[in-house]
N, C-alpha and C. Protein backbone atom coordinates (compact mmCIF):
# COMPACT_ATOMS: atom_id res chain seq x y z
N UNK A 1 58.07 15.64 0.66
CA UNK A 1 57.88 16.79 1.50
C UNK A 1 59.22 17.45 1.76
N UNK A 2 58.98 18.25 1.75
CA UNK A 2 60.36 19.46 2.20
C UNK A 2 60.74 19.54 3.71
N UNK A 3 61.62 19.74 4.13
CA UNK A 3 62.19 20.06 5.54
C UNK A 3 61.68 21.66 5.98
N UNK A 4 61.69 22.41 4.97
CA UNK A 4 61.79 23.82 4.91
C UNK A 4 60.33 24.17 5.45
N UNK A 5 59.53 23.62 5.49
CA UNK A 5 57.96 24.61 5.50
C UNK A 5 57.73 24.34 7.27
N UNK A 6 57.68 25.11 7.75
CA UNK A 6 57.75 25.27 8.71
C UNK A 6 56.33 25.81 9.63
N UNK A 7 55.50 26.12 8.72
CA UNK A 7 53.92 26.62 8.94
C UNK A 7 53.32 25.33 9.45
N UNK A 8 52.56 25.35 10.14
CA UNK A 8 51.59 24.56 10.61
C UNK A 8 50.35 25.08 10.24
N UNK A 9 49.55 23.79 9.34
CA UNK A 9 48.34 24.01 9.50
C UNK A 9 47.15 24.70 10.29
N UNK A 10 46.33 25.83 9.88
CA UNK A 10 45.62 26.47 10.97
C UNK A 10 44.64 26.14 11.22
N UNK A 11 43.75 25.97 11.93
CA UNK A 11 42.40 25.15 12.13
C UNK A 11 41.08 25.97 11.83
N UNK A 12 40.52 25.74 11.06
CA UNK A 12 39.65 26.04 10.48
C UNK A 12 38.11 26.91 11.46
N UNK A 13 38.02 27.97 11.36
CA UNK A 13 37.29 28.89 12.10
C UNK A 13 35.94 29.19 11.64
N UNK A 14 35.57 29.30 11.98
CA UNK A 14 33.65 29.69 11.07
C UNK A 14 33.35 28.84 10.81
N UNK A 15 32.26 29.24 9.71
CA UNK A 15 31.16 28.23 8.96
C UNK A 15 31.92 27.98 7.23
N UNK A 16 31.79 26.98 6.93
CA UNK A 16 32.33 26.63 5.88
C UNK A 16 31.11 27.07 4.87
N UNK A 17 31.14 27.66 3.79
CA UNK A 17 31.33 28.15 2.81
C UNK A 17 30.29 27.18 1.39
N UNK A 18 29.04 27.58 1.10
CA UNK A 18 29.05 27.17 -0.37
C UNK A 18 27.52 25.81 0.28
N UNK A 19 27.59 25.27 1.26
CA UNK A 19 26.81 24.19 1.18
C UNK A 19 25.71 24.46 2.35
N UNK A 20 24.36 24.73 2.13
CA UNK A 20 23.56 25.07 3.38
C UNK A 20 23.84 23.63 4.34
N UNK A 21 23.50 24.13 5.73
CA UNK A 21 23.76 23.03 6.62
C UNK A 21 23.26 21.86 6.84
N UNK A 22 22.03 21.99 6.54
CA UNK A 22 20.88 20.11 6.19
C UNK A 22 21.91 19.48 5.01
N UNK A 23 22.61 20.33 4.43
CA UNK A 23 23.30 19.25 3.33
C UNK A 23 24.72 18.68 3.99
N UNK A 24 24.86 19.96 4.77
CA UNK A 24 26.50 19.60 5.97
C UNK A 24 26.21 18.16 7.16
N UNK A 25 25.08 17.84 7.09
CA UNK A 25 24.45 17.25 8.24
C UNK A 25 24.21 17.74 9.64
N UNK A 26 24.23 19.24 9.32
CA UNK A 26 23.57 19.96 10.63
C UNK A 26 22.27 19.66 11.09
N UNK A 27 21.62 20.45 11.86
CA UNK A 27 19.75 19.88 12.28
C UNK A 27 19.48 21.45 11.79
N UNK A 28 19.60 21.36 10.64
CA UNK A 28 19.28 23.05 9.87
C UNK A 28 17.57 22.98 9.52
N UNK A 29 16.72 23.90 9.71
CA UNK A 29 15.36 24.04 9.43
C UNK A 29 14.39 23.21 8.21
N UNK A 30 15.67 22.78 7.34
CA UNK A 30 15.27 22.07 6.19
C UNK A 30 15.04 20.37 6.98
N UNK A 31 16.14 20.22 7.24
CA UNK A 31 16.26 18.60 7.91
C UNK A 31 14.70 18.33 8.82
N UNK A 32 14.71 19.13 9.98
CA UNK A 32 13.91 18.76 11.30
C UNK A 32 11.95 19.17 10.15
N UNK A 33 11.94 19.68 9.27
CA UNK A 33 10.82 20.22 8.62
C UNK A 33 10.31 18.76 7.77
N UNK A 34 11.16 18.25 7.32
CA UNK A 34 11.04 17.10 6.70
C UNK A 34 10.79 15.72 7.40
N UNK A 35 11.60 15.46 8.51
CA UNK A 35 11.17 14.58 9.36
C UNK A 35 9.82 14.92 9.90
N UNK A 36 9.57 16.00 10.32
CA UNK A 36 8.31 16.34 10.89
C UNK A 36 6.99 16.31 9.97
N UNK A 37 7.63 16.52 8.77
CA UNK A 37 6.23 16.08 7.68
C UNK A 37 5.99 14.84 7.49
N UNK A 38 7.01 13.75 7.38
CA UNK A 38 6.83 12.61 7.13
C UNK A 38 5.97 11.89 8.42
N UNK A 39 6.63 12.27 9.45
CA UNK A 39 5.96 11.43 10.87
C UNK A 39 4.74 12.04 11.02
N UNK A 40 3.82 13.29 10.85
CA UNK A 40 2.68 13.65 10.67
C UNK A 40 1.94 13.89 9.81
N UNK A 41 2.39 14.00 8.66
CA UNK A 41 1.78 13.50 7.28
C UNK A 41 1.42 12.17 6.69
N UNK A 42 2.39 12.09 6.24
CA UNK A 42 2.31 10.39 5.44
C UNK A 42 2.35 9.50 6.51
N UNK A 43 3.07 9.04 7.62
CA UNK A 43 3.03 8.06 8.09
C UNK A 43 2.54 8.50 9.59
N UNK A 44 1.88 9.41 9.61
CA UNK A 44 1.37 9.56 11.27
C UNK A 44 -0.03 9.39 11.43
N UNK A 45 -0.86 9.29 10.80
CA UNK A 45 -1.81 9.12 10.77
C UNK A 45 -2.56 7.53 9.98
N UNK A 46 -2.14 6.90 10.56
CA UNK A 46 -2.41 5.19 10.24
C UNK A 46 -1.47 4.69 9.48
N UNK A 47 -0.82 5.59 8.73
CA UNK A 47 -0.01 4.87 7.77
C UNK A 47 1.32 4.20 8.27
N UNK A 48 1.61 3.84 9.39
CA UNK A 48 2.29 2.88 10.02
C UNK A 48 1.89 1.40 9.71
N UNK A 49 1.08 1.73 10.65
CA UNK A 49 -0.21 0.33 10.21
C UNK A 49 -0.39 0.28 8.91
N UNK A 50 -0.51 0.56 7.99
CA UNK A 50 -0.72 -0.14 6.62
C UNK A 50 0.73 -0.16 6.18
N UNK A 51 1.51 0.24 6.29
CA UNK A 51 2.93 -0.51 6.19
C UNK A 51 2.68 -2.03 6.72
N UNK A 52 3.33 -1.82 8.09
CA UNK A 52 3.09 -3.43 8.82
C UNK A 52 1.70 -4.38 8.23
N UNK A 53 0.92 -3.68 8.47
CA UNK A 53 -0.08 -4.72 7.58
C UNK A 53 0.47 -5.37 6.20
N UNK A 54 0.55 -4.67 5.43
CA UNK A 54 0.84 -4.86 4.21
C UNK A 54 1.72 -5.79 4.02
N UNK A 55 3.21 -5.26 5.38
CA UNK A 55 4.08 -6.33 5.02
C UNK A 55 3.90 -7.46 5.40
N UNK A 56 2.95 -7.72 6.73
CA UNK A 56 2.17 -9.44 7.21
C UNK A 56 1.82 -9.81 5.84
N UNK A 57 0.67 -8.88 5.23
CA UNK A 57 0.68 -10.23 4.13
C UNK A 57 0.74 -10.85 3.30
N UNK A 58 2.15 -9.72 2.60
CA UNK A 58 3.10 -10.38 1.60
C UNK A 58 3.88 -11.22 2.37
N UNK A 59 4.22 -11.57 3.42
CA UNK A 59 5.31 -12.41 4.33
C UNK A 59 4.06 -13.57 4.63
N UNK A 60 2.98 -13.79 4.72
CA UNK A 60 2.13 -14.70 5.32
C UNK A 60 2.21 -15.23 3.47
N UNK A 61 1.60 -14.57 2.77
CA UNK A 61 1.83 -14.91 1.07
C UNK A 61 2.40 -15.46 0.88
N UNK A 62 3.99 -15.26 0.92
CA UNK A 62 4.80 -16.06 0.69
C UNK A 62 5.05 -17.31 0.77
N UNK A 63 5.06 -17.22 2.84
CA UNK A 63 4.69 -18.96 3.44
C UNK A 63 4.13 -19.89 2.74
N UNK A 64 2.71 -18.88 2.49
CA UNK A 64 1.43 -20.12 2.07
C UNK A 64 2.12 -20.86 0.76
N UNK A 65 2.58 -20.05 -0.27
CA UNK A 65 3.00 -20.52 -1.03
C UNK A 65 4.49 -21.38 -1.15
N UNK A 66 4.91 -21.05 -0.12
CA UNK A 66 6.35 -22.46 -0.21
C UNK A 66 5.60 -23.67 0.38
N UNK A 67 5.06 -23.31 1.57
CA UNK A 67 4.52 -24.57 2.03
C UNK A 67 3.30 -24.93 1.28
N UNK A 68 2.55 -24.56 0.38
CA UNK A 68 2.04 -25.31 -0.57
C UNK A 68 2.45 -26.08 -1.98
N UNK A 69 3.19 -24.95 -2.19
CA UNK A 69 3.94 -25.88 -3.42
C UNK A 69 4.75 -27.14 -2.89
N UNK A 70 4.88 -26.99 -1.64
CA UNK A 70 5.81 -28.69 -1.35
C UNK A 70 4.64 -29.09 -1.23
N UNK A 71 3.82 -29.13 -0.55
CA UNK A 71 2.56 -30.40 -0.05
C UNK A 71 1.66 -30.67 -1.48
N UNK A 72 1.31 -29.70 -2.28
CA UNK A 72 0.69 -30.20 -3.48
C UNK A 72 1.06 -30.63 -4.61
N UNK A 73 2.92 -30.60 -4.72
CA UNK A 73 3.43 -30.83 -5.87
C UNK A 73 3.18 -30.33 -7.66
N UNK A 74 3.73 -30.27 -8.31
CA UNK A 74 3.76 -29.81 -9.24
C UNK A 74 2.55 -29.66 -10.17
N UNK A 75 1.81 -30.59 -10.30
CA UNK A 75 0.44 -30.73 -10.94
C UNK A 75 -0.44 -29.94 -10.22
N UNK A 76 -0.88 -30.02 -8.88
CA UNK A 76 -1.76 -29.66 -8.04
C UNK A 76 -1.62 -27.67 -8.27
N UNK A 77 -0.58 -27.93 -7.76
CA UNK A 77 0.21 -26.00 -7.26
C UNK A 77 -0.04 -25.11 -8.67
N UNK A 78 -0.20 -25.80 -9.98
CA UNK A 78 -0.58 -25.63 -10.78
C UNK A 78 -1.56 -25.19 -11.55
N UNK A 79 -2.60 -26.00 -10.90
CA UNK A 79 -4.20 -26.12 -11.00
C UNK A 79 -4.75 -24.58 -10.23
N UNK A 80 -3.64 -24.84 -8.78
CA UNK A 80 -4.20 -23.88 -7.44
C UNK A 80 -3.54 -22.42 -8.18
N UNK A 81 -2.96 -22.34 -8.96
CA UNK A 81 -1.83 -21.17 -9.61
C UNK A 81 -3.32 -20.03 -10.75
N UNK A 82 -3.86 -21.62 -11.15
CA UNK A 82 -5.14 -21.36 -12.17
C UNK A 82 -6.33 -20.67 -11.45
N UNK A 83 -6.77 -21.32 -10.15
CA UNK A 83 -7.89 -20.73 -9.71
C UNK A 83 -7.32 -19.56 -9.20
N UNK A 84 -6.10 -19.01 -8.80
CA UNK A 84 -6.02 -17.79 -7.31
C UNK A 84 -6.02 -16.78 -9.20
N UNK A 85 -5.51 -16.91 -10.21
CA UNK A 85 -5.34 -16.28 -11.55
C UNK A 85 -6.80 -15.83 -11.44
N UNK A 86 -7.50 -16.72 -12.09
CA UNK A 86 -9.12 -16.19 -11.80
C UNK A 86 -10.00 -15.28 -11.02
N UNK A 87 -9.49 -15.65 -10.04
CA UNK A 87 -10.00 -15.07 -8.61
C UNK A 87 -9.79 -13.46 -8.86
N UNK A 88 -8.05 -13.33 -8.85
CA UNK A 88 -7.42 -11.88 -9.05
C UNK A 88 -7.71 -11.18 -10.18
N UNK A 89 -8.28 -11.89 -11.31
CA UNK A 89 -9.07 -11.27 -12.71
C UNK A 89 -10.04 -10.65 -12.07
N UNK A 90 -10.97 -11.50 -11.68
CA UNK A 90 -12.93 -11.11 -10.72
C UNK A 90 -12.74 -10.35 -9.87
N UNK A 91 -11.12 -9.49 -9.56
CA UNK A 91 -11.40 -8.78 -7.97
C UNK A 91 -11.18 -7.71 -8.95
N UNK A 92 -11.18 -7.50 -10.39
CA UNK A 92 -10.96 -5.88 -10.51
C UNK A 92 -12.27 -5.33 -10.76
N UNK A 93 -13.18 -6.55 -11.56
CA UNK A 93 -14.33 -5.17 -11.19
C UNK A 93 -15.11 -5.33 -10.49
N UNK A 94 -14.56 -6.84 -9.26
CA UNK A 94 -15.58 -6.07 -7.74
C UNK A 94 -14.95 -4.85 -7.21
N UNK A 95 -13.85 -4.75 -7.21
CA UNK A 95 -12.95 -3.77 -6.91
C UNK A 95 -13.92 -2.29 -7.16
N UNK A 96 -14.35 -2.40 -8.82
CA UNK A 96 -14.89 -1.02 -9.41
C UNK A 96 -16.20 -0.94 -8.48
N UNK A 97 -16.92 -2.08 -8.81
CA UNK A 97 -18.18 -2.18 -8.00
C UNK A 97 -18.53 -1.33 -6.73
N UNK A 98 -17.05 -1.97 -5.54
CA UNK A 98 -17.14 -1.45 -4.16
C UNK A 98 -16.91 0.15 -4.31
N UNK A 99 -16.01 0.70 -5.51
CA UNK A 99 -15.98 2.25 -5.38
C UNK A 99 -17.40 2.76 -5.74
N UNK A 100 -18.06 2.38 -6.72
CA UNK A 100 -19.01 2.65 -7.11
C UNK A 100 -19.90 2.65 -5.83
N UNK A 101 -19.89 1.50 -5.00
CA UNK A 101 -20.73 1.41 -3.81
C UNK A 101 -20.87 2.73 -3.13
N UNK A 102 -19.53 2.83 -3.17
CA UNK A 102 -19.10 3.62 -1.47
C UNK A 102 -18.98 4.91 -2.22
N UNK A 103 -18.72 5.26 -3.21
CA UNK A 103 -19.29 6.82 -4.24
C UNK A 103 -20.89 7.00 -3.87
N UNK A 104 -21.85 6.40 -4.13
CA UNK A 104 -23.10 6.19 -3.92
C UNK A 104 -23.56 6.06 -2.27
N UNK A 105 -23.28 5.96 -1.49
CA UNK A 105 -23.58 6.10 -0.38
C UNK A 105 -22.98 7.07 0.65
N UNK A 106 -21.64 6.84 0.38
CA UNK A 106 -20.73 8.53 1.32
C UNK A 106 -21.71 9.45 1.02
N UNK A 107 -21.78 10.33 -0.32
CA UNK A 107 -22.73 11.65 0.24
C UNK A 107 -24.22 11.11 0.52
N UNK A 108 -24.65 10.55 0.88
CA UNK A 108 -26.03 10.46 1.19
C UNK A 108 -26.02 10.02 2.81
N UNK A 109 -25.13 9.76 3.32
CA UNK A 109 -24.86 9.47 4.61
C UNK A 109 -24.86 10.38 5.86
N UNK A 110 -25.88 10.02 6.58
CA UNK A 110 -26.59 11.72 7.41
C UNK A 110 -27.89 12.29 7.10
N UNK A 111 -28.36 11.47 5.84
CA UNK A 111 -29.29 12.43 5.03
C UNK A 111 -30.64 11.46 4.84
N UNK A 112 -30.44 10.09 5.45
CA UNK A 112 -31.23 9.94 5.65
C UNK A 112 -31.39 8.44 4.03
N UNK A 113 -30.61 8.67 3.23
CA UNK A 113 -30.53 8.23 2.18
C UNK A 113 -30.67 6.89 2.16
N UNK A 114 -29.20 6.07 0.98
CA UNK A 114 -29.51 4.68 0.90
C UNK A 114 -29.11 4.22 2.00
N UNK A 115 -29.52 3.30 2.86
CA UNK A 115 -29.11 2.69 3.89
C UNK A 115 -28.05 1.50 3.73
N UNK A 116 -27.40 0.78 4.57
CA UNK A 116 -26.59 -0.04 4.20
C UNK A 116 -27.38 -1.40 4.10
N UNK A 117 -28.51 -1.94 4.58
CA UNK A 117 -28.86 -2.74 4.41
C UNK A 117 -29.66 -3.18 3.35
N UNK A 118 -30.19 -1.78 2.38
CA UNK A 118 -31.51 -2.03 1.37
C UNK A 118 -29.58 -2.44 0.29
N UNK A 119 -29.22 -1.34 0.45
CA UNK A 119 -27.82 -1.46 -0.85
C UNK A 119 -27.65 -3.01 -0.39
N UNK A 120 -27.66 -3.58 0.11
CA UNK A 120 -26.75 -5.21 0.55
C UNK A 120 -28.13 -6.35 0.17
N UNK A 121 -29.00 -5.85 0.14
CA UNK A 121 -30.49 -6.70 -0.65
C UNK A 121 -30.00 -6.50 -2.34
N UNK A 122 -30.19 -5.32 -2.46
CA UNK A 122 -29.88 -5.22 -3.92
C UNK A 122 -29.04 -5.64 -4.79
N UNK A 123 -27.38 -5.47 -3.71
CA UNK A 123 -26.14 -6.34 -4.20
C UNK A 123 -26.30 -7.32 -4.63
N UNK A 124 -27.09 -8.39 -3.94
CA UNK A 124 -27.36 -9.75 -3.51
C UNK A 124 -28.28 -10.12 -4.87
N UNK A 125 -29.15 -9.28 -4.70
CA UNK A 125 -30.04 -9.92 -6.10
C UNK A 125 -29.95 -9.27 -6.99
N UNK A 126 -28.87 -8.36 -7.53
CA UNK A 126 -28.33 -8.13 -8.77
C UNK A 126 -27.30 -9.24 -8.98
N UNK A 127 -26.62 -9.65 -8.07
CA UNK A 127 -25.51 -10.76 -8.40
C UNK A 127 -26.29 -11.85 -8.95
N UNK A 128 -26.89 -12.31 -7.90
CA UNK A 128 -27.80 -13.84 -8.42
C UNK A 128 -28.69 -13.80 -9.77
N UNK A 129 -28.69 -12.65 -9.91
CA UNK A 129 -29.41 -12.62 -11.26
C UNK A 129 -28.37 -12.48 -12.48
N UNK A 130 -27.23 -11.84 -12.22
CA UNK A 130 -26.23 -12.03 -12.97
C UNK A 130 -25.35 -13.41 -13.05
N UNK A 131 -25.46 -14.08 -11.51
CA UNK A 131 -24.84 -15.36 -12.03
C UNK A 131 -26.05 -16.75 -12.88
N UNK A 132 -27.24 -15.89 -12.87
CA UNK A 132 -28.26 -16.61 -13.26
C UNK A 132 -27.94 -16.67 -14.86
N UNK A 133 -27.99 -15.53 -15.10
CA UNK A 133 -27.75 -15.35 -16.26
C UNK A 133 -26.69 -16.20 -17.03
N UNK A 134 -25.55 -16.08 -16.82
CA UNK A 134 -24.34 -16.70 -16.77
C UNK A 134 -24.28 -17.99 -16.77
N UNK A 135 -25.04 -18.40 -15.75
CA UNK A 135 -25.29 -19.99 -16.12
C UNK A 135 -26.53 -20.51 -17.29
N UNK A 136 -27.77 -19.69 -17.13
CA UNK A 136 -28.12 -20.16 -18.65
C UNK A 136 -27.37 -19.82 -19.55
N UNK A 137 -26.64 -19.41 -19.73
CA UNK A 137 -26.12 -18.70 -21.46
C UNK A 137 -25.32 -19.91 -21.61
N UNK A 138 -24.44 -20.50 -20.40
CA UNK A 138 -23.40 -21.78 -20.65
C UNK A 138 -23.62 -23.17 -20.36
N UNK A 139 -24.99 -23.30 -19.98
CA UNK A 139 -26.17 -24.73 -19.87
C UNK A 139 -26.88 -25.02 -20.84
């Protein structure tokens, strides 16, 4: 540095130049518009709760599974690895099933239509006749 410059820095006056203010970290119309969509859009209307839900029960998930793999040991946790596999195969097309359900009954609802209890007879003895099936074909 020189001895010679004798100017002092001037302090900076106005609005700086080139960057709107939500990007400056002002509370500029862009910023407060966005928070306000998120808290009444996406997450204001239940979707709190299915956060927290969700995260109970991947965190309860977890548990079950440390504290089972110690108590059943390696063979067992194994076997139990085989049936929950299965299980999560059979939930995709009950999965389809329940849309199919609930496609089939939403618009008829008001109208006098399928009721929930004749649909829950029918469920019942379309299954048993399908697991009927199923077992003669492999007996």
């Amino acid at each position: 540095m020189s001895a010679t410059t004798s100017a002092a820095p001037v302090p900076f006056e106005g609005r700086p130049r080139g960057l709107p203010e939500s990007v400056r970290g002002g509370r500029g119309r862009h910023r407060r518009s966005l928070r306000e969509g998120i808290a009444s859009g996406l997450l204001g209307s239940g979707g709190w709760s299915i956060v927290v839900a969700t995260t109970g029960v991947n965190g309860l998930n977890f548990l079950f599974h440390l504290l089972i793999s110690r108590l059943l040991g390696p063979s067992h946790y194994g076997a139990l690895g085989a049936v929950l596999n299965v299980i999560s195969v059979l939930a995709v097309p009950l999965g389809a099933v329940q849309l199919a359900v609930t496609r089939a009954v939403a618009p008829r609802q008001g109208r006098g239509g399928m009721s929930l209890g004749s649909l829950t007879v029918k469920a019942v003895l379309w299954g048993t006749g399908a697991m009927a099936v199923v077992w003669m074909l492999y007996h």
